[in-house]
Protein backbone atom coordinates (compact mmCIF):
# COMPACT_ATOMS: atom_id res chain seq x y z
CA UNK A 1 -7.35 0.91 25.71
CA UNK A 2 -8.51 -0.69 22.33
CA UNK A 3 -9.32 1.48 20.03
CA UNK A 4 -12.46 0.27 17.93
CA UNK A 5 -12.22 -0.63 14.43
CA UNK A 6 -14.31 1.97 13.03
CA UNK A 7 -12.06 4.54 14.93
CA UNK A 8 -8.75 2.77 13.15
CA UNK A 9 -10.38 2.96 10.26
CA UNK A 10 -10.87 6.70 10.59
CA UNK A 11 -7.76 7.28 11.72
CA UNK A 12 -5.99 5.04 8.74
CA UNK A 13 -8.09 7.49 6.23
CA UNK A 14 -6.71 10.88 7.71
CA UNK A 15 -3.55 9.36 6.92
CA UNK A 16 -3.39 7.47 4.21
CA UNK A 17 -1.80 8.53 0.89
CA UNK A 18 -2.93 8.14 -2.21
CA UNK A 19 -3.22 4.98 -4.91
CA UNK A 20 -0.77 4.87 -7.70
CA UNK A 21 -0.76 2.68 -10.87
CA UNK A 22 1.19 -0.01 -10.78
CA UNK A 23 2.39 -2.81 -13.24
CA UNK A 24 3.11 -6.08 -12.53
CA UNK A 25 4.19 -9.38 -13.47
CA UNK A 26 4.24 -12.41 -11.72
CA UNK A 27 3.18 -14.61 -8.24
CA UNK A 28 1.51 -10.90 -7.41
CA UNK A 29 -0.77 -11.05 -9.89
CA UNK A 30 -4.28 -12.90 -9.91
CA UNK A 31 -4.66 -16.18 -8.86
CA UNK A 32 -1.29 -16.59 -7.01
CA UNK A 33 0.55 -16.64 -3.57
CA UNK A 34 2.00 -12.95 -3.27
CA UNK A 35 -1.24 -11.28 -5.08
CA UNK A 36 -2.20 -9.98 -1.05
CA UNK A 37 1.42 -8.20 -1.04
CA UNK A 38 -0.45 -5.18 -2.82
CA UNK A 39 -3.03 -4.99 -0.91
CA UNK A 40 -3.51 -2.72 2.14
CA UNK A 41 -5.89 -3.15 5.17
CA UNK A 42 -9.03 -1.45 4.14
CA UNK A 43 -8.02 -0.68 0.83
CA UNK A 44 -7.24 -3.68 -1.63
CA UNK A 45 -5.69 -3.25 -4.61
CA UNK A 46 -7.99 -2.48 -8.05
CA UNK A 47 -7.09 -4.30 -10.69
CA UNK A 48 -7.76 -1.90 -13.82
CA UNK A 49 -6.81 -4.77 -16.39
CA UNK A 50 -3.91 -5.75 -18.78
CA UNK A 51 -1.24 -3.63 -20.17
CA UNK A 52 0.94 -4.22 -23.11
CA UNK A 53 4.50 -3.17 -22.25
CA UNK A 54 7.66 -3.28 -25.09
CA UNK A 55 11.32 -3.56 -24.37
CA UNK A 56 10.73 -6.02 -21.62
CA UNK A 57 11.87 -9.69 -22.12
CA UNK A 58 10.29 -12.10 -19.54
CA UNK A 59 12.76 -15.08 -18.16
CA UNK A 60 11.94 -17.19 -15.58
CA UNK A 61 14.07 -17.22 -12.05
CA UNK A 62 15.57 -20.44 -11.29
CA UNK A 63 15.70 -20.76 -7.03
CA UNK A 64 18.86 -22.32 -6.44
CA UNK A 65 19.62 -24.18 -2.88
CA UNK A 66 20.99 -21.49 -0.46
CA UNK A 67 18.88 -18.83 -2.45
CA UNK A 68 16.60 -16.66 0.09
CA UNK A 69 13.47 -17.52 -1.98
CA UNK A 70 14.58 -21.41 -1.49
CA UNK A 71 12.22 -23.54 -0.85
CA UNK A 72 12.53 -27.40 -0.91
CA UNK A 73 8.41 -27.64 0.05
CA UNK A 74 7.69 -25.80 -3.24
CA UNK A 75 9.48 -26.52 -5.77
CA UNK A 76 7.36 -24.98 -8.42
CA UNK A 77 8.26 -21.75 -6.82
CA UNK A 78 9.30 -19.39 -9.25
CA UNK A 79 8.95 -15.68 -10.53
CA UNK A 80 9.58 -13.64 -13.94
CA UNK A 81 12.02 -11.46 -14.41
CA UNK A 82 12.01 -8.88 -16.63
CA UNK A 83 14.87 -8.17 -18.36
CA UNK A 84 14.65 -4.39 -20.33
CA UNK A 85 16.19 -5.07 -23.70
CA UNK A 86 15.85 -2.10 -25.30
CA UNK A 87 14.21 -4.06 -28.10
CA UNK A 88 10.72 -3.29 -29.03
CA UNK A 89 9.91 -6.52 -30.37
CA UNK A 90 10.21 -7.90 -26.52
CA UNK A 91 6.65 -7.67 -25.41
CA UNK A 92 5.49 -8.15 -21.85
CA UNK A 93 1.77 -8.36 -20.80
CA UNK A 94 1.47 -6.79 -17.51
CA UNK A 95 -1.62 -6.66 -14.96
CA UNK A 96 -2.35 -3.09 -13.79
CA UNK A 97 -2.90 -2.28 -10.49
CA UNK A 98 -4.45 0.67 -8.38
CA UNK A 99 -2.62 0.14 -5.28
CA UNK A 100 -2.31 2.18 -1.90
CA UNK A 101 0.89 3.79 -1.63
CA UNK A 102 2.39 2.36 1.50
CA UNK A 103 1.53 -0.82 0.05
CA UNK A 104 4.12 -0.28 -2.64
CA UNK A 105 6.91 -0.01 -0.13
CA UNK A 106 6.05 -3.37 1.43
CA UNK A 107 5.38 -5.11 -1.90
CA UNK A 108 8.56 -3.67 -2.99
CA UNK A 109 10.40 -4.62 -0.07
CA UNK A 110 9.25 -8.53 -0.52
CA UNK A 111 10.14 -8.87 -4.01
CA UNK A 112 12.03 -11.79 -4.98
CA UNK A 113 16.12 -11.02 -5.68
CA UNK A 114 17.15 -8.08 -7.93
CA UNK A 115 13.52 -7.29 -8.61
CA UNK A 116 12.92 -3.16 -8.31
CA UNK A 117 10.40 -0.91 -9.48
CA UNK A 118 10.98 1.57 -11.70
CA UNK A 119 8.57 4.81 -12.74
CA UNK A 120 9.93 5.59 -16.26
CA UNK A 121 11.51 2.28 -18.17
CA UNK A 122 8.30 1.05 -19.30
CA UNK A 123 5.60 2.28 -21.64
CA UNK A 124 1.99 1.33 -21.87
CA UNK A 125 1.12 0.88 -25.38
CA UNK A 126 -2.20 2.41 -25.35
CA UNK A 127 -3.08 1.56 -29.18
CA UNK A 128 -2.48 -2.09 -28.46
CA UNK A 129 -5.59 -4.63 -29.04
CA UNK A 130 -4.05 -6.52 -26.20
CA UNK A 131 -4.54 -3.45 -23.39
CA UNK A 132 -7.60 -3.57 -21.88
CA UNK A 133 -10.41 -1.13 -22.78
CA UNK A 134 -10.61 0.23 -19.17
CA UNK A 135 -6.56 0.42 -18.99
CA UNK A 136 -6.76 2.95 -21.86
CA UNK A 137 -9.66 4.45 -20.64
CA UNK A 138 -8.60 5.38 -17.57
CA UNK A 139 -4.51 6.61 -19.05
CA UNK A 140 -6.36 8.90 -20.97
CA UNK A 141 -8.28 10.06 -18.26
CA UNK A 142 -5.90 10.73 -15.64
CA UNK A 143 -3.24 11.96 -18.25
CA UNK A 144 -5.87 14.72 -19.41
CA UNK A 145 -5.57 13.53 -22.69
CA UNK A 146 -7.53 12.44 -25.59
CA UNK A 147 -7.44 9.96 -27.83
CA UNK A 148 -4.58 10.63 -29.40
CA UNK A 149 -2.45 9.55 -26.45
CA UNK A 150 -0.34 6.69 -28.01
CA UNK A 151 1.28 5.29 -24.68
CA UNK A 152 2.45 6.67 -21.10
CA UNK A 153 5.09 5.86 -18.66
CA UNK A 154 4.08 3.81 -15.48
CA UNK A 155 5.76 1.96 -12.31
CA UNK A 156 6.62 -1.24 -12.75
CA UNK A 157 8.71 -4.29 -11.63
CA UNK A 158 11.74 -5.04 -13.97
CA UNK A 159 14.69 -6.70 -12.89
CA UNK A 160 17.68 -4.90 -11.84
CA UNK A 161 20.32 -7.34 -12.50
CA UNK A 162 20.35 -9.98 -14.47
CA UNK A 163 24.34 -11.74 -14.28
CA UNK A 164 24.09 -13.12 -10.98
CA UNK A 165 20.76 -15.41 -12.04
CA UNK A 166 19.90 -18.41 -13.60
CA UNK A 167 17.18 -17.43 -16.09
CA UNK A 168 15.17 -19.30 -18.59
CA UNK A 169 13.77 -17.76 -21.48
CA UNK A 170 9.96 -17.66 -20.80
CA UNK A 171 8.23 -18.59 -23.87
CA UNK A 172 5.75 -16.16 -26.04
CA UNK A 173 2.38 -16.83 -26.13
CA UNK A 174 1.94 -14.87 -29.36
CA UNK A 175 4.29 -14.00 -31.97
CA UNK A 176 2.83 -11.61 -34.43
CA UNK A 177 3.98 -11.43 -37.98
CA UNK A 178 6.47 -8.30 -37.28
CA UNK A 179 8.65 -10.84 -35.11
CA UNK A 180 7.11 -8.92 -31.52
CA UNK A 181 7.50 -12.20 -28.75
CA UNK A 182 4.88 -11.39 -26.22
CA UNK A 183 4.62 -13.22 -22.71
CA UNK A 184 2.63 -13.12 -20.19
CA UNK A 185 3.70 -14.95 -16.91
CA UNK A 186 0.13 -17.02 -16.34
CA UNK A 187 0.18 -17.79 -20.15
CA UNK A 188 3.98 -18.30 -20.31
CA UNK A 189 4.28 -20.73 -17.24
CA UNK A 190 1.69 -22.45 -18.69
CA UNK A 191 3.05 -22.93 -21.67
CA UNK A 192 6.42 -23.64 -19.64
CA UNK A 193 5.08 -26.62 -17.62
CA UNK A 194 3.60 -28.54 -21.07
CA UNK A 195 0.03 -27.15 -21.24
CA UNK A 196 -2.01 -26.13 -23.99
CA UNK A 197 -4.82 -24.80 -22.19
CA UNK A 198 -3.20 -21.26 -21.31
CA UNK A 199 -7.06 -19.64 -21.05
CA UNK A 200 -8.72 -22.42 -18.16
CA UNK A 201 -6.08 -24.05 -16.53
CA UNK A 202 -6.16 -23.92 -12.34
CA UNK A 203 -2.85 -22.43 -10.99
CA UNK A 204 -3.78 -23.51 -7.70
CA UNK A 205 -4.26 -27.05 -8.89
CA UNK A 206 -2.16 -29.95 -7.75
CA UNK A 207 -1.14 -30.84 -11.00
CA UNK A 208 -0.48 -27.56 -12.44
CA UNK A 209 2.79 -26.86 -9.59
CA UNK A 210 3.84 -30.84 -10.31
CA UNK A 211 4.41 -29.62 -13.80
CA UNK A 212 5.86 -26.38 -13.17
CA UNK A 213 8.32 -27.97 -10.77
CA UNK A 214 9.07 -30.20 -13.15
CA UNK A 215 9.65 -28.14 -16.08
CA UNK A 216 11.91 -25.66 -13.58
CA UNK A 217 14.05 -29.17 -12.41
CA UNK A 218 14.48 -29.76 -16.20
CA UNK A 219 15.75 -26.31 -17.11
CA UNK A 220 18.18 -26.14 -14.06
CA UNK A 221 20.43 -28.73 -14.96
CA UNK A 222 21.31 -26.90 -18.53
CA UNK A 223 22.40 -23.94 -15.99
CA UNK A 224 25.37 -23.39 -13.81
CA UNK A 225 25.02 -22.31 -10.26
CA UNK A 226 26.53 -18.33 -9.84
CA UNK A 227 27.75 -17.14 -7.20
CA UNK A 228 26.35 -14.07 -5.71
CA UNK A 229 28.88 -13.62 -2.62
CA UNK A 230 28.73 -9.81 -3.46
CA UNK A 231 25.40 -9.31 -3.31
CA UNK A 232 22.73 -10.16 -0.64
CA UNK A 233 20.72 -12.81 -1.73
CA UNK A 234 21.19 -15.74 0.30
CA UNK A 235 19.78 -16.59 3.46
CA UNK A 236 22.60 -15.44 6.00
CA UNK A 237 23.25 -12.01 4.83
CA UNK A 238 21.10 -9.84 7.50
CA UNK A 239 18.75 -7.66 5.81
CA UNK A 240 18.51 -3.86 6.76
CA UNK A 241 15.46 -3.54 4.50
CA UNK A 242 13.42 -6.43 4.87
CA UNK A 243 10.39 -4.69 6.42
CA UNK A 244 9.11 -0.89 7.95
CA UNK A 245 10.22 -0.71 11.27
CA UNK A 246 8.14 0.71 13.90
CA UNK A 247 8.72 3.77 15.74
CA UNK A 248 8.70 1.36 18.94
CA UNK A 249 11.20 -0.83 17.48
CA UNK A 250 13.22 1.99 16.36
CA UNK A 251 13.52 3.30 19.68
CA UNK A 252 15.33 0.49 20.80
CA UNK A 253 17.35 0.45 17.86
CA UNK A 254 18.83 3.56 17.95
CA UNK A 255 19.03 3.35 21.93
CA UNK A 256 21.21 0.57 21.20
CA UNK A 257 23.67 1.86 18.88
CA UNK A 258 23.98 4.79 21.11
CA UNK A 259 22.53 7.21 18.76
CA UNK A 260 18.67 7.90 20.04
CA UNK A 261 19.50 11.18 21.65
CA UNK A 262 20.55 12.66 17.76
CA UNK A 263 17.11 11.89 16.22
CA UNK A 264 15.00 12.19 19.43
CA UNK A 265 13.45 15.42 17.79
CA UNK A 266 12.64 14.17 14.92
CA UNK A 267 11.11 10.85 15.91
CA UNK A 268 9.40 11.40 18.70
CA UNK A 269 7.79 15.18 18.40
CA UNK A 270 5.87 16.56 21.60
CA UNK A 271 2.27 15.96 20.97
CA UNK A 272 -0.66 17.08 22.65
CA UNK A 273 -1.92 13.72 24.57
CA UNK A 274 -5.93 13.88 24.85
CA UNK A 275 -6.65 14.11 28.65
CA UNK A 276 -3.92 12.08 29.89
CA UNK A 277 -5.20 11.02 33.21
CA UNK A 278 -3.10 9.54 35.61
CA UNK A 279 -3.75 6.02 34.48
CA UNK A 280 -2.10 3.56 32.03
CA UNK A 281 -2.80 4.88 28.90
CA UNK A 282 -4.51 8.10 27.76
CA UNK A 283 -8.30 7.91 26.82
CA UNK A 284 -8.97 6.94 23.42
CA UNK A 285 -10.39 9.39 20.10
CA UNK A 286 -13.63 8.52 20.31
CA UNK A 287 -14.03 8.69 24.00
CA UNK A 288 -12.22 11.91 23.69
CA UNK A 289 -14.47 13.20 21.45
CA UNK A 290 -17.59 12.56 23.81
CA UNK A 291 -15.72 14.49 26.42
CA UNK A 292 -15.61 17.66 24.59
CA UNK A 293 -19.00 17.47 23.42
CA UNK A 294 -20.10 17.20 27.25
CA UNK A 295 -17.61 19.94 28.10
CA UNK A 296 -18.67 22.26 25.30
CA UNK A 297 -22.39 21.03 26.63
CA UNK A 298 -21.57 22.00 30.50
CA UNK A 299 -19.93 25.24 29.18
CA UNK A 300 -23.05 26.34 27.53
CA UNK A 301 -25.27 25.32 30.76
CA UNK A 302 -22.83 26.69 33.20
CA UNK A 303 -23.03 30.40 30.92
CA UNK A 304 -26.51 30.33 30.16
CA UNK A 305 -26.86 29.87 34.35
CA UNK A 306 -24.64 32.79 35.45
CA UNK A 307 -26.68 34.98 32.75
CA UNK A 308 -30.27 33.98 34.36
CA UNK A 309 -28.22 34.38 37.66
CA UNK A 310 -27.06 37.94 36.78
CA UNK A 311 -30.57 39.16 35.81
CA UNK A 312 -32.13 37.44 38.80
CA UNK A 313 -29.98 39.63 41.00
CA UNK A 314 -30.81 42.78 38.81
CA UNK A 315 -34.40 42.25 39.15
CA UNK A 316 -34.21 41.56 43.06
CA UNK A 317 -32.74 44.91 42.85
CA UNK A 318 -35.03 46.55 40.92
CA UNK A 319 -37.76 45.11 43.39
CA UNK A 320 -36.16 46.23 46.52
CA UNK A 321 -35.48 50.04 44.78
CA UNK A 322 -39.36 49.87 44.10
CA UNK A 323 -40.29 48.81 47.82
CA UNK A 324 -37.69 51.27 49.66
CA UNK A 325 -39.69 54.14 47.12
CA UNK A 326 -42.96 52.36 48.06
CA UNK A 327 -42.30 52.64 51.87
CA UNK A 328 -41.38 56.24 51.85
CA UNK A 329 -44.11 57.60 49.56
CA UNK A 330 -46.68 55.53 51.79
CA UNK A 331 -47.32 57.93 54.84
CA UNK A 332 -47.63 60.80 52.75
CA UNK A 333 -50.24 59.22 50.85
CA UNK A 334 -53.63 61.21 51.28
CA UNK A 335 -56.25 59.70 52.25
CA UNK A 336 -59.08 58.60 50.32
């Protein structure tokens, strides 16, 4: 049976985690192709604002043929890296995220190459005129801190490994007098492709990705192509960890390999099946809810019956006692 939607929703919320802050930088942010990855069915993601993040240099990915993330059809394909420097006057410009934590996983596990995401490389610099109000705000807030807190530590996407890529130095969209080269990949891309407007200009727009893939073209040719035979980035290499597999698709996995009967405790636990009737599948939550509402109704009838019943038969007793007494006492009565 099909469950309704307001009973999956129900059931999603008893068993959904919580929403962690995330930062990111990228096609996942507003206004491009992967910003759905962080979202989760019910629960988007809730964008808090912008971030300013030091030690991070942004460089733009250069998709080479053969590359997983290849793609002839869009050439102006292309994500940051970010490349931790250790320097502080590398500045990065990241979009903060509230996001569901089993979205994380599947964002994570759709990343371009060598991206990961990491809980304690980064700080938020909380004193920073570029981090938004609310951003601060709410670091405060959840740290239990005042304002006094100068930065905190939070998840974000850096790049893991840098040797094996072509990168291209994305290009500041501020330098500030102390030499600190801050990017941000909307602003930086823009910048990138031959633009001035950084603050209006349509991403989405037609001539907007004819730029960008022609500014990426340009920058290729001044870079050699690596090879990454030891590593997994190409589009033969099988992937293990491409996506969450299901405990259906599991089964058969492990079935194959020979190996089910090792983890068949541990993946598939007795449970208690609501009324499992001799059909196809077992009634659904919310019809089995209704059912135990009209058995805890019929309970209450049935007991409230038997009690009436009892004193009925105590009564009709009582009556009879009262009649036998009645019937003997009656010839002896004098008469009147």
């Amino acid at each position: 049976t099909t469950r309704p939607p307001e009973v999956v929703q129900f059931a999603d919320n008893l068993i959904s985690m919580g929403r962690v802050v995330v930062a990111v930088s990228g096609t996942i942010e507003e206004g491009f192709e992967l910003r759905k990855n962080i979202d989760w069915p019910g629960r988007p993601a809730l964008y808090l604002g912008l971030g300013l993040c030091r030690g991070a240099k942004m460089y733009f990915d250069l998709k080479e043929e053969g590359c997983r993330e290849y793609d002839e059809q869009k050439p102006e394909r292309v994500n940051p890296a970010m490349v931790l420097t250790g320097n502080a006057k590398d500045a990065n410009l990241y979009s903060i995220y509230l996001v569901d934590e089993r979205a994380c996983l599947g964002a994570l596990l759709g990343e371009p190459r060598y991206l990961s995401m990491a809980p304690d490389a980064l700080r938020i610099d909380l004193d920073d005129a570029l981090t938004s109000i609310q951003v601060k705000n709410y670091a405060r807030a959840q740290c239990d801190k005042n304002a006094q807190l100068k930065s905190c530590a939070v998840l974000c996407v850096v790049c893991c490994f840098a040797g094996a890529c072509r990168l291209e130095a994305a290009p500041p969209f501020e330098i500030r007098a102390d030499g600190t080269r801050i990017t941000q990949f909307k602003k930086s891309l823009t910048i990138f492709a031959g633009f001035s407007n950084v603050e209006s200009i349509d991403t989405n727009s037609i001539e907007f990705k004819n730029a960008v893939a022609r500014a990426l073209q340009d920058a290729a040719k001044k870079h050699e192509k690596n090879s990454e035979a030891i590593y997994a980035t190409d589009t033969m290499t099988p992937r293990l960890s491409c996506s969450p597999i299901s405990d259906q698709d599991l089964t058969l996995i492990l079935k194959k390999a020979g190996c089910y009967d090792n983890f068949l405790p541990y993946i598939n636990p007795v449970k208690a099946e609501p009324f499992n009737f001799p059909f196809e599948n077992s009634l659904s939550p919310d019809t089995t809810a209704l059912l135990v509402i009209d058995l805890q109704v019929l309970f209450l009838f049935s007991y409230t019956r038997l009690i009436f019943s009892l004193y009925h038969s105590v009564i009709l007793l009582m009556l009879e006692d009262i009649w036998q007494q009645w019937d003997m006492m009656l010839p002896h009565w004098p008469n009147r």
